[in-house]
C-alpha atoms as a PDB file:
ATOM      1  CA  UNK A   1      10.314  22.938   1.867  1.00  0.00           C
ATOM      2  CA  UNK A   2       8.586  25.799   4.005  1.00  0.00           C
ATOM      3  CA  UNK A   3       6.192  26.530   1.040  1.00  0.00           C
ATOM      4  CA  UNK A   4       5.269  22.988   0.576  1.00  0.00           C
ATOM      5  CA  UNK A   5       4.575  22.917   4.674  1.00  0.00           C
ATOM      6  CA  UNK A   6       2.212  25.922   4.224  1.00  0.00           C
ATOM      7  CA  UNK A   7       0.316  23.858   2.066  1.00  0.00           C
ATOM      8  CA  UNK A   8       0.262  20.265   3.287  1.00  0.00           C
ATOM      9  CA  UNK A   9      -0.011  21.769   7.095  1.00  0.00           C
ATOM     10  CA  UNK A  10      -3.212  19.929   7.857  1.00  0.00           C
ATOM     11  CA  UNK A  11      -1.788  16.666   6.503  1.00  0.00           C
ATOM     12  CA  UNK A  12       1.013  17.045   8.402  1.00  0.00           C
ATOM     13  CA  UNK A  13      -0.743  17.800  11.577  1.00  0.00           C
ATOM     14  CA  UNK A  14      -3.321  15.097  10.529  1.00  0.00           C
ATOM     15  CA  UNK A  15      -0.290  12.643  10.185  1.00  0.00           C
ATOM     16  CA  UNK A  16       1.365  13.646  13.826  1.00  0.00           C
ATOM     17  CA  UNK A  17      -1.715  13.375  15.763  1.00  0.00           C
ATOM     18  CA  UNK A  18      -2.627   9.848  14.185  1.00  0.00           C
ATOM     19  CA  UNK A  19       0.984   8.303  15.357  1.00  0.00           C
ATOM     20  CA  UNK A  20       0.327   9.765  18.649  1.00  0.00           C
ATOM     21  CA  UNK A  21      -3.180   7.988  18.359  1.00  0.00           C
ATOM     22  CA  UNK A  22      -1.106   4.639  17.671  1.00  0.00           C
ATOM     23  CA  UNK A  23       1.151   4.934  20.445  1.00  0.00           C
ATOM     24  CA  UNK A  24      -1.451   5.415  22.825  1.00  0.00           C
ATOM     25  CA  UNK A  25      -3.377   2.007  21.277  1.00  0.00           C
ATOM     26  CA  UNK A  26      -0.890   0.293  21.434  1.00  0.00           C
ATOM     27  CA  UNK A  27      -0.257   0.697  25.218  1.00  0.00           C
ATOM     28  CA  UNK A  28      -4.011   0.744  25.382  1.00  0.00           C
ATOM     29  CA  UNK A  29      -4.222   4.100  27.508  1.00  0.00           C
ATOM     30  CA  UNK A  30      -8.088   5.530  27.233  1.00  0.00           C
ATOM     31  CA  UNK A  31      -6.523   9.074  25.612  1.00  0.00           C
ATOM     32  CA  UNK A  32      -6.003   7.188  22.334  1.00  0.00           C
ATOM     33  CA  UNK A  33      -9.923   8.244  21.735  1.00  0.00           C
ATOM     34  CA  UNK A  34      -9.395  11.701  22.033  1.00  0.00           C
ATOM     35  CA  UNK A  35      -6.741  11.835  20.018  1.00  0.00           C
ATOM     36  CA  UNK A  36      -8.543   9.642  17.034  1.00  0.00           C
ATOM     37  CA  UNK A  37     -11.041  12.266  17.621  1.00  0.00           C
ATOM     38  CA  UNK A  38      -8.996  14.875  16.752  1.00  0.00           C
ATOM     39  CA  UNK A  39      -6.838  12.835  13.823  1.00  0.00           C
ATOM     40  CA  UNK A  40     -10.106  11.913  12.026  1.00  0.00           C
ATOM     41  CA  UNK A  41     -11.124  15.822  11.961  1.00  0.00           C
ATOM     42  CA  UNK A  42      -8.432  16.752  10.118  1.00  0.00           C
ATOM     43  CA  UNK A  43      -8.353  13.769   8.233  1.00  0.00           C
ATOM     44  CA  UNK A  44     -12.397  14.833   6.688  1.00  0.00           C
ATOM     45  CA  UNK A  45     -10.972  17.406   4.977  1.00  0.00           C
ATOM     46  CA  UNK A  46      -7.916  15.796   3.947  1.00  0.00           C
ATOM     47  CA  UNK A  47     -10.009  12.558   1.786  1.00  0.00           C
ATOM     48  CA  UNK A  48     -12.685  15.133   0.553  1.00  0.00           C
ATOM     49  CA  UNK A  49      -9.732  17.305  -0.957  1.00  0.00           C
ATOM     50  CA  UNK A  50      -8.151  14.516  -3.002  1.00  0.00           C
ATOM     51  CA  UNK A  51     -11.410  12.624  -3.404  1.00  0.00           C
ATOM     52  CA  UNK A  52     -10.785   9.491  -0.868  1.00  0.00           C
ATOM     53  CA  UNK A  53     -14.645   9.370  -0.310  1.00  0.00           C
ATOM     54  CA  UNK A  54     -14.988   6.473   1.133  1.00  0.00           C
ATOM     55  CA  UNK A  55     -11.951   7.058   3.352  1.00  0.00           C
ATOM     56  CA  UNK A  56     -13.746  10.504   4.256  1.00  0.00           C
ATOM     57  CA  UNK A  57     -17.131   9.267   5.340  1.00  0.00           C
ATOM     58  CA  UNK A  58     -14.654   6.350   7.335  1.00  0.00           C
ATOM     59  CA  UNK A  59     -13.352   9.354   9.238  1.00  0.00           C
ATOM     60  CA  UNK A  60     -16.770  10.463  10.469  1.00  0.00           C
ATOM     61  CA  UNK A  61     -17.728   7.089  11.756  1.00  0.00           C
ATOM     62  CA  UNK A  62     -14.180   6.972  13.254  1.00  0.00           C
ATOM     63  CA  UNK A  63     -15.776  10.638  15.494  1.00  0.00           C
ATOM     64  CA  UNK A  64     -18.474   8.664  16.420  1.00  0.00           C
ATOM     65  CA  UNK A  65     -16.594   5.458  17.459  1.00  0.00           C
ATOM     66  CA  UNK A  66     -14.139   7.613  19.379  1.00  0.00           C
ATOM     67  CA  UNK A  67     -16.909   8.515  21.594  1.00  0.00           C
ATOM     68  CA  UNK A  68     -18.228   5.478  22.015  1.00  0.00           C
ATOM     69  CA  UNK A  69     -14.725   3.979  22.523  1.00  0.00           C
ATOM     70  CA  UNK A  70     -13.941   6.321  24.924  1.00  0.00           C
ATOM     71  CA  UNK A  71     -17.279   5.530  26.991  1.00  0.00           C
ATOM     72  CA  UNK A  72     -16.947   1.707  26.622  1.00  0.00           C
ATOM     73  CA  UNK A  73     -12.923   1.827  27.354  1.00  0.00           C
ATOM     74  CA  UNK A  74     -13.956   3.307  30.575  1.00  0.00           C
ATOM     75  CA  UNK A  75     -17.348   1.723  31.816  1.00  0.00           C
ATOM     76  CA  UNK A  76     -17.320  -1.318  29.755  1.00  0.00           C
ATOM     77  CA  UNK A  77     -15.103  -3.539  31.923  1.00  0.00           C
ATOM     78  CA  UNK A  78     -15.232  -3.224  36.082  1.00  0.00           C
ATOM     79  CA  UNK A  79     -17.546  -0.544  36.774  1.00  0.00           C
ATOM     80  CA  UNK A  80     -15.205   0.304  39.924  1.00  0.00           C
ATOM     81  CA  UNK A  81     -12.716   1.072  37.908  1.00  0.00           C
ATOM     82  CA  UNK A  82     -11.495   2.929  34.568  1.00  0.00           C
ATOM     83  CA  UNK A  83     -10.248   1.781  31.730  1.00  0.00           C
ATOM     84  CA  UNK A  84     -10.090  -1.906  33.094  1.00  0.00           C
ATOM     85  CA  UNK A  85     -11.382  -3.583  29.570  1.00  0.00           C
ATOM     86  CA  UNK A  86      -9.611  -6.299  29.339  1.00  0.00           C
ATOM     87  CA  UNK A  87      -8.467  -7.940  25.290  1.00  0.00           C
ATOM     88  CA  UNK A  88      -9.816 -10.691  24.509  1.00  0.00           C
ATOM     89  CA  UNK A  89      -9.638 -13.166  21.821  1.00  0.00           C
ATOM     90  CA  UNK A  90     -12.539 -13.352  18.822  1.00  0.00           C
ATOM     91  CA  UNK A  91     -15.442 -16.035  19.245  1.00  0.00           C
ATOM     92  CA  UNK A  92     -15.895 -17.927  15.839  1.00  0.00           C
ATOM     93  CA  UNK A  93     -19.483 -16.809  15.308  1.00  0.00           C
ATOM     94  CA  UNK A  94     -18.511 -13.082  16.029  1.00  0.00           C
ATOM     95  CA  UNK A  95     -15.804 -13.604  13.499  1.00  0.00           C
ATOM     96  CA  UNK A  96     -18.417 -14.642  10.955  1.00  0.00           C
ATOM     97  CA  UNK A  97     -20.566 -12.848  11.728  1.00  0.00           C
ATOM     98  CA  UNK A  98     -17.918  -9.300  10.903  1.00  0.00           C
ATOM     99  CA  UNK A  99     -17.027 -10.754   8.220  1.00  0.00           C
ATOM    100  CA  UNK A 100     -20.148 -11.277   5.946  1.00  0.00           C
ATOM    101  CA  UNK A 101     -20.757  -7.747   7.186  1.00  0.00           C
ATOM    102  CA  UNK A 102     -17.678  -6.295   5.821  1.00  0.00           C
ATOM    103  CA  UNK A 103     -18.339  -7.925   2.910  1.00  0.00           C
ATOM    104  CA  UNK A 104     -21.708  -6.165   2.833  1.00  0.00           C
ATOM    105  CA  UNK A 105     -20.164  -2.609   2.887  1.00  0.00           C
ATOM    106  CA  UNK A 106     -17.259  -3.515   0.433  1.00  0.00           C
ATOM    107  CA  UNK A 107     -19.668  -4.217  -1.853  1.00  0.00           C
ATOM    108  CA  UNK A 108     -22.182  -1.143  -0.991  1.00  0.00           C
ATOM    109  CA  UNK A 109     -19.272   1.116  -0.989  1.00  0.00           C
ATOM    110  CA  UNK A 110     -17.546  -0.199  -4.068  1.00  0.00           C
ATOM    111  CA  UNK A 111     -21.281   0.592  -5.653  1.00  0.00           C
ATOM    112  CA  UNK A 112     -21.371   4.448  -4.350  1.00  0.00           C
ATOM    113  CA  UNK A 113     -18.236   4.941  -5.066  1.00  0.00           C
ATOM    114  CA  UNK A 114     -18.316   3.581  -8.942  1.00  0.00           C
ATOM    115  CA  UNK A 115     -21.399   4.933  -9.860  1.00  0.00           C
ATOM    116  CA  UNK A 116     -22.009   8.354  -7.788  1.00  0.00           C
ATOM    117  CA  UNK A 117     -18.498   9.638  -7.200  1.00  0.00           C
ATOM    118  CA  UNK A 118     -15.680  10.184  -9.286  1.00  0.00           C
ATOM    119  CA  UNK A 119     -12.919   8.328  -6.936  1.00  0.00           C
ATOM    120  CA  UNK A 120     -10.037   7.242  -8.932  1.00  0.00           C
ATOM    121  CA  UNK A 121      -9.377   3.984  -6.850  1.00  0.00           C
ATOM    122  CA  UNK A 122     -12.864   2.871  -5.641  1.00  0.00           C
ATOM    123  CA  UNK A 123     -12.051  -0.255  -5.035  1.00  0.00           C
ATOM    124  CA  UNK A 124      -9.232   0.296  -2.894  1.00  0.00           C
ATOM    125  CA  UNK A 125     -11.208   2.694  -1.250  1.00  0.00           C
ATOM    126  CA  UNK A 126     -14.214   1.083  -0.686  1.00  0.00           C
ATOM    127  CA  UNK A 127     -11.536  -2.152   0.617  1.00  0.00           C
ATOM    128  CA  UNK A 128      -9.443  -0.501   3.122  1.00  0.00           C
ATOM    129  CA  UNK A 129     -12.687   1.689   4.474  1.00  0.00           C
ATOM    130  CA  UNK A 130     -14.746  -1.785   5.068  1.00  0.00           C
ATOM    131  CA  UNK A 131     -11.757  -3.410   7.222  1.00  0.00           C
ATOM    132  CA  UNK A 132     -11.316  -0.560   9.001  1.00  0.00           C
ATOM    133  CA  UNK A 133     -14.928   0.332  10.244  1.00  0.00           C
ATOM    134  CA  UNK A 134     -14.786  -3.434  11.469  1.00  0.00           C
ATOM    135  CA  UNK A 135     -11.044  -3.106  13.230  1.00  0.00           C
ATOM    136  CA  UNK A 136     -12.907  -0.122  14.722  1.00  0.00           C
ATOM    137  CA  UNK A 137     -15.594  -1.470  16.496  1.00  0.00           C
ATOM    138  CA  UNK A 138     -13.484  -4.326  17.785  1.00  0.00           C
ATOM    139  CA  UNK A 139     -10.665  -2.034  18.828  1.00  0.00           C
ATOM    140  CA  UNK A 140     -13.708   0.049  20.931  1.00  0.00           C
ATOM    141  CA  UNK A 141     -14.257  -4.209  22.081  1.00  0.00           C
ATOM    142  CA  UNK A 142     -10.463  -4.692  22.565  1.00  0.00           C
ATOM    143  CA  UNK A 143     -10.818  -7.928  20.723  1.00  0.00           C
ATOM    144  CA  UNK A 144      -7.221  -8.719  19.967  1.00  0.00           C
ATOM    145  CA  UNK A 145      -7.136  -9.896  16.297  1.00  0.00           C
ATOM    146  CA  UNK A 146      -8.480  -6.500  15.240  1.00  0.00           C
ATOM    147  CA  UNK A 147      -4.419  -5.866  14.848  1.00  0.00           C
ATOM    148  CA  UNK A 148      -4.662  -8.394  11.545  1.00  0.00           C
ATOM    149  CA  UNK A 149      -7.319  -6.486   9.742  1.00  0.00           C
ATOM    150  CA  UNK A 150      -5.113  -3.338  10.819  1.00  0.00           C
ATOM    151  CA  UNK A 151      -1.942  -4.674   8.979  1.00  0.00           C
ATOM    152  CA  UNK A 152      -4.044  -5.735   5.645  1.00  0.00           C
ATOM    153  CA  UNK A 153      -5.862  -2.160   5.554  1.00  0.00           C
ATOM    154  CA  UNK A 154      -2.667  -0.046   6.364  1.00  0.00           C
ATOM    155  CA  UNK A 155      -0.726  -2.015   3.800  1.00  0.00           C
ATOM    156  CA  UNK A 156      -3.358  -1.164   0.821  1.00  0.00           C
ATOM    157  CA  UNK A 157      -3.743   2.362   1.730  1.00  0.00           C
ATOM    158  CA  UNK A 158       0.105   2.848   2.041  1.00  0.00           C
ATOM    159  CA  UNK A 159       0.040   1.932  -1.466  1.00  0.00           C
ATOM    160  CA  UNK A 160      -3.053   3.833  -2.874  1.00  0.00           C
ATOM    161  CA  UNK A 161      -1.579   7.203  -0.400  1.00  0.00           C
ATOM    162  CA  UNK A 162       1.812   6.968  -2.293  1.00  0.00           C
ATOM    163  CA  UNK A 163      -0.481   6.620  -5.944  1.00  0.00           C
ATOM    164  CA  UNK A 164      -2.183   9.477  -4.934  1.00  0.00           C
ATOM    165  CA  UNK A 165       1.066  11.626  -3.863  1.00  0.00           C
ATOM    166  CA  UNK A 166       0.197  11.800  -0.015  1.00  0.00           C
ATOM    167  CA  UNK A 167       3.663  11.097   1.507  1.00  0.00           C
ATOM    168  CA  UNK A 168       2.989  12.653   4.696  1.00  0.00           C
ATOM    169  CA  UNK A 169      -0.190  10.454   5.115  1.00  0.00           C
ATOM    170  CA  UNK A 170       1.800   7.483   3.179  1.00  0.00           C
ATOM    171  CA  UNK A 171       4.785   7.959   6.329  1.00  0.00           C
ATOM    172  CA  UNK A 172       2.187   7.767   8.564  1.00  0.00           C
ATOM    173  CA  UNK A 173       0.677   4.222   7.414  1.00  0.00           C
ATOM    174  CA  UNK A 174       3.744   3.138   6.543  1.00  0.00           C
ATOM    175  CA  UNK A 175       4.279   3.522  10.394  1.00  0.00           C
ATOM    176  CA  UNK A 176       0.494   1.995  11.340  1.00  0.00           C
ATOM    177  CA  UNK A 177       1.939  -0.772   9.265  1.00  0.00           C
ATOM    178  CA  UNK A 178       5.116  -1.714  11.392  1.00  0.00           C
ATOM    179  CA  UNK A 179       3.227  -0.740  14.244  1.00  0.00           C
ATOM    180  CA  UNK A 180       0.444  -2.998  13.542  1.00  0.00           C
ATOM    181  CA  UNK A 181       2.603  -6.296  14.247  1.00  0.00           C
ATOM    182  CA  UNK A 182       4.088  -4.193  17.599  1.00  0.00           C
ATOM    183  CA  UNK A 183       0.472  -3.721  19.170  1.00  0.00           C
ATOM    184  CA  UNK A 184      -0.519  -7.159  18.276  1.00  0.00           C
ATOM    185  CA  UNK A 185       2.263  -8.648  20.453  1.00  0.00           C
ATOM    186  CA  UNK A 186       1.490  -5.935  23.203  1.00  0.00           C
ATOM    187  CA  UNK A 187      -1.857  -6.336  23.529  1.00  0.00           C
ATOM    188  CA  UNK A 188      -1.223 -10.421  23.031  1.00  0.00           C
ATOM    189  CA  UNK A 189       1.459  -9.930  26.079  1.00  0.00           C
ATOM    190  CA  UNK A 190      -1.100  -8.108  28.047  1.00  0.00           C
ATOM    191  CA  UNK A 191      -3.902 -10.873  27.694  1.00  0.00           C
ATOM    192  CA  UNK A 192      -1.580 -13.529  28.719  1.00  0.00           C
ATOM    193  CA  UNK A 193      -0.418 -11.225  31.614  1.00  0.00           C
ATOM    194  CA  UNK A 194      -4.390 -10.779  32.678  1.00  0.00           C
ATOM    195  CA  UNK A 195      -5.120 -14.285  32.819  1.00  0.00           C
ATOM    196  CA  UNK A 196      -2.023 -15.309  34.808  1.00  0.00           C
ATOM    197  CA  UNK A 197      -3.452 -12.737  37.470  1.00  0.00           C
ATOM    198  CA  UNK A 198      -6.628 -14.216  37.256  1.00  0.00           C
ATOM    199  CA  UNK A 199      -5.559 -17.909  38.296  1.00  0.00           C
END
């Protein structure tokens, strides 16, 4: 056990960090970007290693968007206050419009990824990264259905982590999964709660 800890130590680290990262979405508190910050560091070196590359290059747009989350989290709702965003729900033409685009990188990742790389699950890959640079952005929005594309992108990767032998990272989406439904209700509950104050 302490051998294989010597050697999956950045995974494991990698893994803790990104369920603190969760926990903090989930009760929307602005020190979730930090901590994404930090998760998706780790988590570079961890997809180049075992040749997620897709997943890799999704954890250095995940740096930038933790900047920008951070920034927009705190001065993007009532400049007089912090962190005051409020969730909201998708409008239908934002909805199409995210969704022809990540059908755009799906199928410009799936292309890299076939013919320049040698990933052994490139469409999975290219799948789950696609989703999740949308969820992203609309997580840095705090537009509430951003929790659905969350529960179809953990589910894949949970499966293509366990083909690949990443159980730490394979607990860790296993928990995104469950946790998934729990922040949707959360942030749901807190929308509801917003617009009963504002009547």
């Amino acid at each position: 056990m302490l051998s294989w800890l010597q050697s999956h130590y950045i995974e494991v680290i990698g893994a803790v960090t990104g369920i603190i990262y969760l926990f903090l979405e989930i009760k929307q508190k602005i020190w979730l970007w930090p901590f994404g910050f930090v998760t998706s560091a780790f988590y570079v070196y961890i997809f180049f290693t075992t040749k997620f590359y897709a997943d890799m290059s999704l954890q250095l747009y995940y740096l930038g968007v933790s900047l920008y989350g951070w920034w927009h989290w705190h001065y993007g709702g009532n400049k007089e206050s912090s962190n005051s965003l409020s969730v909201t729900h998708i409008k239908p033409k934002l909805a199409v419009q995210l969704a022809l685009l990540t059908t755009i990188i799906f199928a410009i990742l799936v292309f890299v990824l076939k013919n320049f790389t040698d990933s052994p699950v490139p469409i999975g890959d290219a799948f789950t990264t696609a989703l999740s640079i949308t969820a992203t952005w609309m997580l840095a929005k705090k537009i509430l259905e951003m929790w659905w594309l969350w529960v179809i992108a953990n589910l894949v990767s949970l499966i293509l982590y366990i083909y690949k032998g990443l159980y730490p990272t394979s607990v860790l989406f296993l928990f995104n999964l469950a946790m998934s439904f729990v922040g949707y209700l959360q942030w749901k509950k807190s929308m509801l709660k917003a617009r009963e104050r504002e009547k």
